[in-house]
N, C-alpha and C. Protein backbone atom coordinates (compact mmCIF):
# COMPACT_ATOMS: atom_id res chain seq x y z
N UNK A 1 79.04 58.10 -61.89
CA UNK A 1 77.96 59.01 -62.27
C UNK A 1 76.62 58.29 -62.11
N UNK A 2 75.39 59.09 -61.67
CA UNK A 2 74.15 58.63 -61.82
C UNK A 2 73.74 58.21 -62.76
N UNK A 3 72.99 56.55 -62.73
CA UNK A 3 72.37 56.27 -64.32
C UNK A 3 70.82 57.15 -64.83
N UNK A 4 70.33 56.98 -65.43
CA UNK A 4 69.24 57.54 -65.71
C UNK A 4 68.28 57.17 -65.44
N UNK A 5 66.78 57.35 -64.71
CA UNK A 5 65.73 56.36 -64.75
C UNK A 5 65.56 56.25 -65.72
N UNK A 6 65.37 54.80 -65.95
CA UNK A 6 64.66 53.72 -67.14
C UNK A 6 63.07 53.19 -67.06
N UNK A 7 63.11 53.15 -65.48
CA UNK A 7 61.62 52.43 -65.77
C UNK A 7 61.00 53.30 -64.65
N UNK A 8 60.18 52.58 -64.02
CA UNK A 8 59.25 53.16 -62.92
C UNK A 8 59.47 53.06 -61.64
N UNK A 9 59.25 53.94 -60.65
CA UNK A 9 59.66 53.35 -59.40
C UNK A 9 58.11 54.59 -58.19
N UNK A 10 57.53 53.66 -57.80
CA UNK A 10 56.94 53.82 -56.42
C UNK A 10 57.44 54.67 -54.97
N UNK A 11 57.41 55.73 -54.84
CA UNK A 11 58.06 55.80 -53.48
C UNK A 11 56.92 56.86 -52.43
N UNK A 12 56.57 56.41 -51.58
CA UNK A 12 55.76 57.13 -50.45
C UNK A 12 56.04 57.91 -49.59
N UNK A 13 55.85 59.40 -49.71
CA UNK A 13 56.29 60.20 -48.53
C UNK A 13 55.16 60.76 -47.54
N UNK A 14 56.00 61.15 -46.36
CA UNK A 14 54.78 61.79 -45.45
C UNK A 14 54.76 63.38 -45.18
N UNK A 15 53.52 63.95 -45.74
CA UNK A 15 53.76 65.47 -46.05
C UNK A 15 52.82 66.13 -45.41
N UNK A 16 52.20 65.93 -43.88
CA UNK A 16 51.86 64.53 -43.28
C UNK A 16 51.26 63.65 -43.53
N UNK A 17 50.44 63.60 -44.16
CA UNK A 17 50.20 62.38 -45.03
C UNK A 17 50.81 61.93 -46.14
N UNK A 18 49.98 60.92 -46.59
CA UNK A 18 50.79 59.80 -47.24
C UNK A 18 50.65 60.06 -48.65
N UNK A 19 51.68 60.64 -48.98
CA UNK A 19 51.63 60.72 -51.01
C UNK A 19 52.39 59.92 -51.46
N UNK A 20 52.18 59.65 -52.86
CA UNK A 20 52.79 58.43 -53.66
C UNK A 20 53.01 59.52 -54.54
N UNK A 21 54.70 58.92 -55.15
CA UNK A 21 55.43 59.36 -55.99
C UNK A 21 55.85 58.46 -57.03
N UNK A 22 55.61 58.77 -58.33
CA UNK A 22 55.83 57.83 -59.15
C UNK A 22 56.31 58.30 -60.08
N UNK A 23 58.37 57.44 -59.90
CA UNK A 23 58.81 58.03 -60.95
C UNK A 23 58.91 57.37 -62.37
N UNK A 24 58.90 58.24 -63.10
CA UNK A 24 58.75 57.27 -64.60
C UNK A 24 60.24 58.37 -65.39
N UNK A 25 60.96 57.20 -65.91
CA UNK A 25 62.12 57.32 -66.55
C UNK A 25 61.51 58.62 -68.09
N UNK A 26 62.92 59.01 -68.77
CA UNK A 26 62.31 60.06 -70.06
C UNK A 26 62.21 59.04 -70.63
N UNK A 27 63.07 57.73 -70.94
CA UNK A 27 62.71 56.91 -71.76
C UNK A 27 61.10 56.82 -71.87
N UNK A 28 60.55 56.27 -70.67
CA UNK A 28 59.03 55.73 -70.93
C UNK A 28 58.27 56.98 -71.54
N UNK A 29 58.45 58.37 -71.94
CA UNK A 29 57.70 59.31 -72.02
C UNK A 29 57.03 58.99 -73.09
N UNK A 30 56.82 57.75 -74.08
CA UNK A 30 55.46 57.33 -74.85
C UNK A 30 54.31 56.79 -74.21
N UNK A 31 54.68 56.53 -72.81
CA UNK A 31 53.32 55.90 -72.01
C UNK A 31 53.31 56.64 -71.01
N UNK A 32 54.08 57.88 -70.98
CA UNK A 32 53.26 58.82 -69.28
C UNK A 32 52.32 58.80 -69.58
N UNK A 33 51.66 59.62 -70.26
CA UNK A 33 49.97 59.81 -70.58
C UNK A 33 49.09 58.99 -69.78
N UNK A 34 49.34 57.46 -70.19
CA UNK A 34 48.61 56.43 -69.28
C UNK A 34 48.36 56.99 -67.50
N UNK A 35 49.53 57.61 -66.90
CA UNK A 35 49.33 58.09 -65.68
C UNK A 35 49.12 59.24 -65.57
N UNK A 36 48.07 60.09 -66.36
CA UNK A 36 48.34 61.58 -66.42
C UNK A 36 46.78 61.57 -65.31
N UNK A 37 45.89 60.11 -65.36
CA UNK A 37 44.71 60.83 -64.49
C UNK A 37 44.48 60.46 -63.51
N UNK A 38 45.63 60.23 -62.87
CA UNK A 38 45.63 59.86 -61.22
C UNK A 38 47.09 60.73 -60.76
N UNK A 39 47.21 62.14 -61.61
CA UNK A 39 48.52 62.72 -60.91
C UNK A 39 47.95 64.01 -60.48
N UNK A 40 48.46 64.25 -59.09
CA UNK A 40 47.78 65.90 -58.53
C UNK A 40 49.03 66.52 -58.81
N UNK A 41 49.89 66.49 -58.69
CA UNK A 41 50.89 67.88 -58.66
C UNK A 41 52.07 66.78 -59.38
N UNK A 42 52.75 67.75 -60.56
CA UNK A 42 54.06 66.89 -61.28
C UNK A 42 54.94 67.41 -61.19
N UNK A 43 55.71 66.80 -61.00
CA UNK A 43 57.92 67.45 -61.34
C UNK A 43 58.40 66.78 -61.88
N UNK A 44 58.77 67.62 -62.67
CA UNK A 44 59.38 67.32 -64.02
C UNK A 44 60.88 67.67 -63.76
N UNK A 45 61.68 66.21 -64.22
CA UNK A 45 63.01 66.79 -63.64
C UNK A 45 64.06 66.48 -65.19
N UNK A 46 64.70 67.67 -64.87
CA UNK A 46 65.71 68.34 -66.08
C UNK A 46 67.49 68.31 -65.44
N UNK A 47 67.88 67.29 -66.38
CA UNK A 47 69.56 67.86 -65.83
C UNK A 47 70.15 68.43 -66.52
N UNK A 48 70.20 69.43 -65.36
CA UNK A 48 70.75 70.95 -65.55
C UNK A 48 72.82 70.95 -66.10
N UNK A 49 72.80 69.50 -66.26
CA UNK A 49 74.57 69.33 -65.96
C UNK A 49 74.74 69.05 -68.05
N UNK A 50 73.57 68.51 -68.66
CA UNK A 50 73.94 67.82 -70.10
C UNK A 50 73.03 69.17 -71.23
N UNK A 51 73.65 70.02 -71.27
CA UNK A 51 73.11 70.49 -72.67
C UNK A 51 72.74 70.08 -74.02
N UNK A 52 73.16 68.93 -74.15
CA UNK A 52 72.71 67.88 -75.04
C UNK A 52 71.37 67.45 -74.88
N UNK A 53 70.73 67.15 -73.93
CA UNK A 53 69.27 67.46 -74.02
C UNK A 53 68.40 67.97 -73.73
N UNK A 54 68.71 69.63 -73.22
CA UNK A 54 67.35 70.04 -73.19
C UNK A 54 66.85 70.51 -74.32
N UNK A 55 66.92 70.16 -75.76
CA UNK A 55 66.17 70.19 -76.80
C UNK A 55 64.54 69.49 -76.26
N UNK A 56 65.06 67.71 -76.28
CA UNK A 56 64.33 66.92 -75.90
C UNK A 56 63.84 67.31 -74.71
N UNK A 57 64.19 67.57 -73.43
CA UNK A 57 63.53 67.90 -72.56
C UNK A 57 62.31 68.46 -72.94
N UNK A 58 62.45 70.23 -73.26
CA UNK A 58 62.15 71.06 -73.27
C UNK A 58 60.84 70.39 -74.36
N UNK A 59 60.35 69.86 -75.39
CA UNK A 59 59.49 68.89 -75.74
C UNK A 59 58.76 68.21 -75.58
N UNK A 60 59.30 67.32 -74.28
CA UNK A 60 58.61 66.56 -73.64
C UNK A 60 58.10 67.01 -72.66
N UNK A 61 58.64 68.51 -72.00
CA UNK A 61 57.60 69.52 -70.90
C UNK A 61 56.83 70.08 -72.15
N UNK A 62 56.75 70.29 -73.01
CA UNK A 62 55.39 71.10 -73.68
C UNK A 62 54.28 70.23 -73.75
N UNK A 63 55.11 69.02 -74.34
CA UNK A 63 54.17 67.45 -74.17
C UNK A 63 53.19 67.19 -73.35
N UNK A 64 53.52 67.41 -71.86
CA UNK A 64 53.04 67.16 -70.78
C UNK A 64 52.19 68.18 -70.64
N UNK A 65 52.67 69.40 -70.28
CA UNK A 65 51.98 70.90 -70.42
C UNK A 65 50.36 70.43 -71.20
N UNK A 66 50.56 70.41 -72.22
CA UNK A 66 49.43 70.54 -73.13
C UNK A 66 48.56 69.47 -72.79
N UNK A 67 48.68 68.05 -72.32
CA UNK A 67 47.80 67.34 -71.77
C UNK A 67 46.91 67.45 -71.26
N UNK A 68 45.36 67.23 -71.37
CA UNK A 68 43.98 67.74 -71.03
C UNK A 68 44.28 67.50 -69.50
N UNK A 69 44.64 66.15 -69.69
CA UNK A 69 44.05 65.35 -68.15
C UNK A 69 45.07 66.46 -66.92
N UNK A 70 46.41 67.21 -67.22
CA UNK A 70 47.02 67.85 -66.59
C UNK A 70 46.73 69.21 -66.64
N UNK A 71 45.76 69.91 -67.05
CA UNK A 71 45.50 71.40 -67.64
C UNK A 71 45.43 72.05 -66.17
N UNK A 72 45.18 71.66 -65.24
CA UNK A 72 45.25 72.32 -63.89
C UNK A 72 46.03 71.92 -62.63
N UNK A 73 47.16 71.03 -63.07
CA UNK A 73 47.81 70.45 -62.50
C UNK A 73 48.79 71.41 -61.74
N UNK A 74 49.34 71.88 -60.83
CA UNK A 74 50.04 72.09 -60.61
C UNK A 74 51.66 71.68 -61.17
N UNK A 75 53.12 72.74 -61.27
CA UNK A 75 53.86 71.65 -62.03
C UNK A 75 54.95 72.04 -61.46
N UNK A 76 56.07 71.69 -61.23
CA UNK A 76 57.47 72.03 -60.54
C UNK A 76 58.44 71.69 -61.79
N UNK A 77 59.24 72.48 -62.26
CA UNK A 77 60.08 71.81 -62.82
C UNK A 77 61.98 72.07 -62.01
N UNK A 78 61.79 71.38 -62.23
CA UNK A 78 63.29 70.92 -61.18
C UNK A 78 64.73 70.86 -62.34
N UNK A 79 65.64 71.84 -61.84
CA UNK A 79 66.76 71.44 -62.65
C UNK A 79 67.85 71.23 -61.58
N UNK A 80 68.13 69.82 -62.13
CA UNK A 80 68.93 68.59 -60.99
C UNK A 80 70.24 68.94 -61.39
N UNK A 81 71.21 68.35 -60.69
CA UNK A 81 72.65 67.69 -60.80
C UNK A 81 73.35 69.54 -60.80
N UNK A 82 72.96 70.24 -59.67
CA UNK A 82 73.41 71.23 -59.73
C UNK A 82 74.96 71.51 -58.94
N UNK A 83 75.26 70.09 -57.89
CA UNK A 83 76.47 69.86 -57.58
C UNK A 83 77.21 69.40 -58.25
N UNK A 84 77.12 69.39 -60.08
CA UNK A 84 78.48 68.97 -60.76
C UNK A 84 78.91 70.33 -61.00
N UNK A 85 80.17 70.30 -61.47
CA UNK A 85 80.96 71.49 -61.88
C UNK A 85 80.22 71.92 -63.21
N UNK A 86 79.61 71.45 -64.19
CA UNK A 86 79.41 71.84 -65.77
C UNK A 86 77.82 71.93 -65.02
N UNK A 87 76.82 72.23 -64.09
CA UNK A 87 76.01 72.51 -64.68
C UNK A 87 75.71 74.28 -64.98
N UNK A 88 74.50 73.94 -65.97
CA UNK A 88 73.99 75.02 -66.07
C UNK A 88 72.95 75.92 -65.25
N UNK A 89 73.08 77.05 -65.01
CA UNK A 89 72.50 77.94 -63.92
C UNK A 89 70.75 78.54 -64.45
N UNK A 90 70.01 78.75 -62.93
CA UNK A 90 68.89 78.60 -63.07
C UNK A 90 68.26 79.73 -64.69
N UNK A 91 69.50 80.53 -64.46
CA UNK A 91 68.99 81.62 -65.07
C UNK A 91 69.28 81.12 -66.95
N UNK A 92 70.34 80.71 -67.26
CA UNK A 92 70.52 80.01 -68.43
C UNK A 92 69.38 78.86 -68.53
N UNK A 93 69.16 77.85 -67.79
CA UNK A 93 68.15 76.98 -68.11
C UNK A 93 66.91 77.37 -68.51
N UNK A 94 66.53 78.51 -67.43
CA UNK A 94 65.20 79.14 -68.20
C UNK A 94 65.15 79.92 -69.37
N UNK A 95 66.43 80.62 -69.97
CA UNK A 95 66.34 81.08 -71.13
C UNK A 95 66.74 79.99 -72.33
N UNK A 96 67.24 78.73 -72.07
CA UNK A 96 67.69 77.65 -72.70
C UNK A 96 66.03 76.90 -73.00
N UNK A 97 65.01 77.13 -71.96
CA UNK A 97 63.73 76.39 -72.27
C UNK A 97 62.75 77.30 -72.63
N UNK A 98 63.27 78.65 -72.46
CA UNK A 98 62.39 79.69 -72.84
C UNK A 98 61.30 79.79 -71.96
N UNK A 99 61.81 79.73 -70.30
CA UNK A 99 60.32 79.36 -69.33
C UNK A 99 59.60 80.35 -69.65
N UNK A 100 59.89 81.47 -70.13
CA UNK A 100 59.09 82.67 -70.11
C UNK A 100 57.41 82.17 -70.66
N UNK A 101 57.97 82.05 -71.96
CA UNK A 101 57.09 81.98 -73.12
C UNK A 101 56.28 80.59 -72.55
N UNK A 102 57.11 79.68 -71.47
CA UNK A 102 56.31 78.64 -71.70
C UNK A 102 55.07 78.53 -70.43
N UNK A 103 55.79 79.76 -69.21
CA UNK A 103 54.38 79.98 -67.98
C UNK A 103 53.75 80.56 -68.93
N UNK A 104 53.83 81.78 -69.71
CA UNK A 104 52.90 82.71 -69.73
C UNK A 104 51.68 82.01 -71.22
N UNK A 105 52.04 80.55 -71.77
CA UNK A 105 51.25 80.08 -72.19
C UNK A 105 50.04 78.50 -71.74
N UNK A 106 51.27 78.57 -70.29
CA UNK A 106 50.61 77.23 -69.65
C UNK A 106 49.28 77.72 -68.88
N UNK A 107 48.75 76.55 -68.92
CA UNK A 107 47.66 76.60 -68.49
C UNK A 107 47.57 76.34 -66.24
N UNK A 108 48.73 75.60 -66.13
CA UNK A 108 49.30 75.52 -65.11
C UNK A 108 49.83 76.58 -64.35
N UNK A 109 50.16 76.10 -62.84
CA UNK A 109 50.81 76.84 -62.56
C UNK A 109 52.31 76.36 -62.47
N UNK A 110 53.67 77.10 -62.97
CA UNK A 110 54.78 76.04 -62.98
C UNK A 110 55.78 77.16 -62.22
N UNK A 111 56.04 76.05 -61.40
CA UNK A 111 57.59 76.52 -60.02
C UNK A 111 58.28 76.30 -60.43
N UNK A 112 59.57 76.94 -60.38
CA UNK A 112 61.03 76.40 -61.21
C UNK A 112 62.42 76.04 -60.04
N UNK A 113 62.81 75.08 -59.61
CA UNK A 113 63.60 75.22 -58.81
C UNK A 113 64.89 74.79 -58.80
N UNK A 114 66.14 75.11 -58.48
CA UNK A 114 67.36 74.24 -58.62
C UNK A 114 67.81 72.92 -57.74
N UNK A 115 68.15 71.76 -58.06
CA UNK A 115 68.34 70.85 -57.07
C UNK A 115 69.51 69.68 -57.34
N UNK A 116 69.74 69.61 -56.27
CA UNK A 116 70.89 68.29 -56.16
C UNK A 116 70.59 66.88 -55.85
N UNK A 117 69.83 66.33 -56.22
CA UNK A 117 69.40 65.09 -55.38
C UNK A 117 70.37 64.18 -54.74
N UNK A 118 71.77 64.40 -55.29
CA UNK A 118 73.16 63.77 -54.56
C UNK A 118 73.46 64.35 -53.59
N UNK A 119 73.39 65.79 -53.35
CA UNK A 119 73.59 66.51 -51.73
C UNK A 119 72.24 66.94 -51.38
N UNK A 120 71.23 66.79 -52.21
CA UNK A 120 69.98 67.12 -50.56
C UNK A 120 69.56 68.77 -51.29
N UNK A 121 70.44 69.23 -51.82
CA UNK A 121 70.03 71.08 -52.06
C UNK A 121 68.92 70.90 -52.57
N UNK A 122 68.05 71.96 -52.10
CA UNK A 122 66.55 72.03 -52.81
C UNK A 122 65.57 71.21 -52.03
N UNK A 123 66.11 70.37 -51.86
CA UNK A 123 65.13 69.41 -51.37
C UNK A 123 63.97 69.89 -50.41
N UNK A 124 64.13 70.60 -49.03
CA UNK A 124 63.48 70.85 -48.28
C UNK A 124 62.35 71.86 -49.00
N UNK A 125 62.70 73.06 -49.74
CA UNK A 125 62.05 73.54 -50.87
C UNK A 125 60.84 72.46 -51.94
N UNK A 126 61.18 71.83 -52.48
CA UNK A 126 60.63 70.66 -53.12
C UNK A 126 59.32 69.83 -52.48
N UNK A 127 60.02 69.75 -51.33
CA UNK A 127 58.78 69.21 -49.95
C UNK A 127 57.70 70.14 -49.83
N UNK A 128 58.15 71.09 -49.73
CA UNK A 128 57.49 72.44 -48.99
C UNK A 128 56.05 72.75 -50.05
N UNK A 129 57.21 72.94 -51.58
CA UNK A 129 55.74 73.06 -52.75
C UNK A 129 55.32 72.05 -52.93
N UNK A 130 55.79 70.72 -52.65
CA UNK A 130 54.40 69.57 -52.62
C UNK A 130 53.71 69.64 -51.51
N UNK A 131 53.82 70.15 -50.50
CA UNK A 131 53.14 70.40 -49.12
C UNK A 131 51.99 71.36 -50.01
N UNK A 132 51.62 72.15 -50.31
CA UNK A 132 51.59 73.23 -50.59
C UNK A 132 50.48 73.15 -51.97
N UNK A 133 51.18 72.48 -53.10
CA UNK A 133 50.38 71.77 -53.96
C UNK A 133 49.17 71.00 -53.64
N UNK A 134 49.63 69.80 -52.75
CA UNK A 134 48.51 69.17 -52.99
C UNK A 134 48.00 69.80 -51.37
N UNK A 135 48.04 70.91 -50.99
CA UNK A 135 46.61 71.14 -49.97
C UNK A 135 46.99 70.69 -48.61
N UNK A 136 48.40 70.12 -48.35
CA UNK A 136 48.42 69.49 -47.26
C UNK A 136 48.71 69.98 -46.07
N UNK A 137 48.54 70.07 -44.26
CA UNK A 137 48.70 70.59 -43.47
C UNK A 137 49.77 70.21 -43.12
N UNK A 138 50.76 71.41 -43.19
CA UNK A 138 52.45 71.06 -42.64
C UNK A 138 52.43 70.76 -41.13
């Protein structure tokens, strides 16, 4: 099984240009903030496979949500690990986080998408709204 991010990790894609992606583990979510004013577009990623935490999840996206420095941020939230057998479906996750209640109070705009990062599903999707987000010419 996949471990969890713990710490931080750097990675650069070309969308055609050059964006930096910086992932930061849920653990660190007492020091995202520190990177909230050098981020254009965020995804926020949720596994869709452990019902055990989207309490916490769902917390730590209001968390973020409500952040000044992010109030116009664009936001994706991503529910991963959709190639195990136990996960949960797009339509349960959003009534499990209550997306309703939580676009129609964000200040953002927030995409909701399903994804596998072990088989690739979603992915090209994912590209497309960071293409898209930050302004870039496909």
């Amino acid at each position: 099984a996949p471990v969890p991010q713990v710490g931080t990790n750097l990675t650069d894609l070309r969308l055609p240009r050059r964006v930096t992606v910086r992932e930061l583990g849920g653990c660190m979510g007492p020091i995202w903030h520190s990177y909230y004013s050098e981020c254009s577009a965020l995804l926020f990623v949720v596994d869709a496979s452990n019902p055990t935490q989207v309490s916490s999840s769902c917390i730590q996206l209001l968390s973020v949500l409500s952040a000044a420095p992010l109030a116009s941020v664009p936001v994706l939230v991503l529910f991963n690990k959709i190639d195990l057998p136990c996960y949960m479906s797009l339509v349960e996750m959003k009534s499990l986080f209550r997306m309703q209640d939580i676009v129609s109070c964000a200040t953002q705009p927030i995409t909701m998408l399903e994804t596998s990062a072990r088989d690739g599903t979603g992915l090209a999707d994912v590209l497309q709204w960071l293409r898209t987000a930050l302004k870039d010419p496909c």
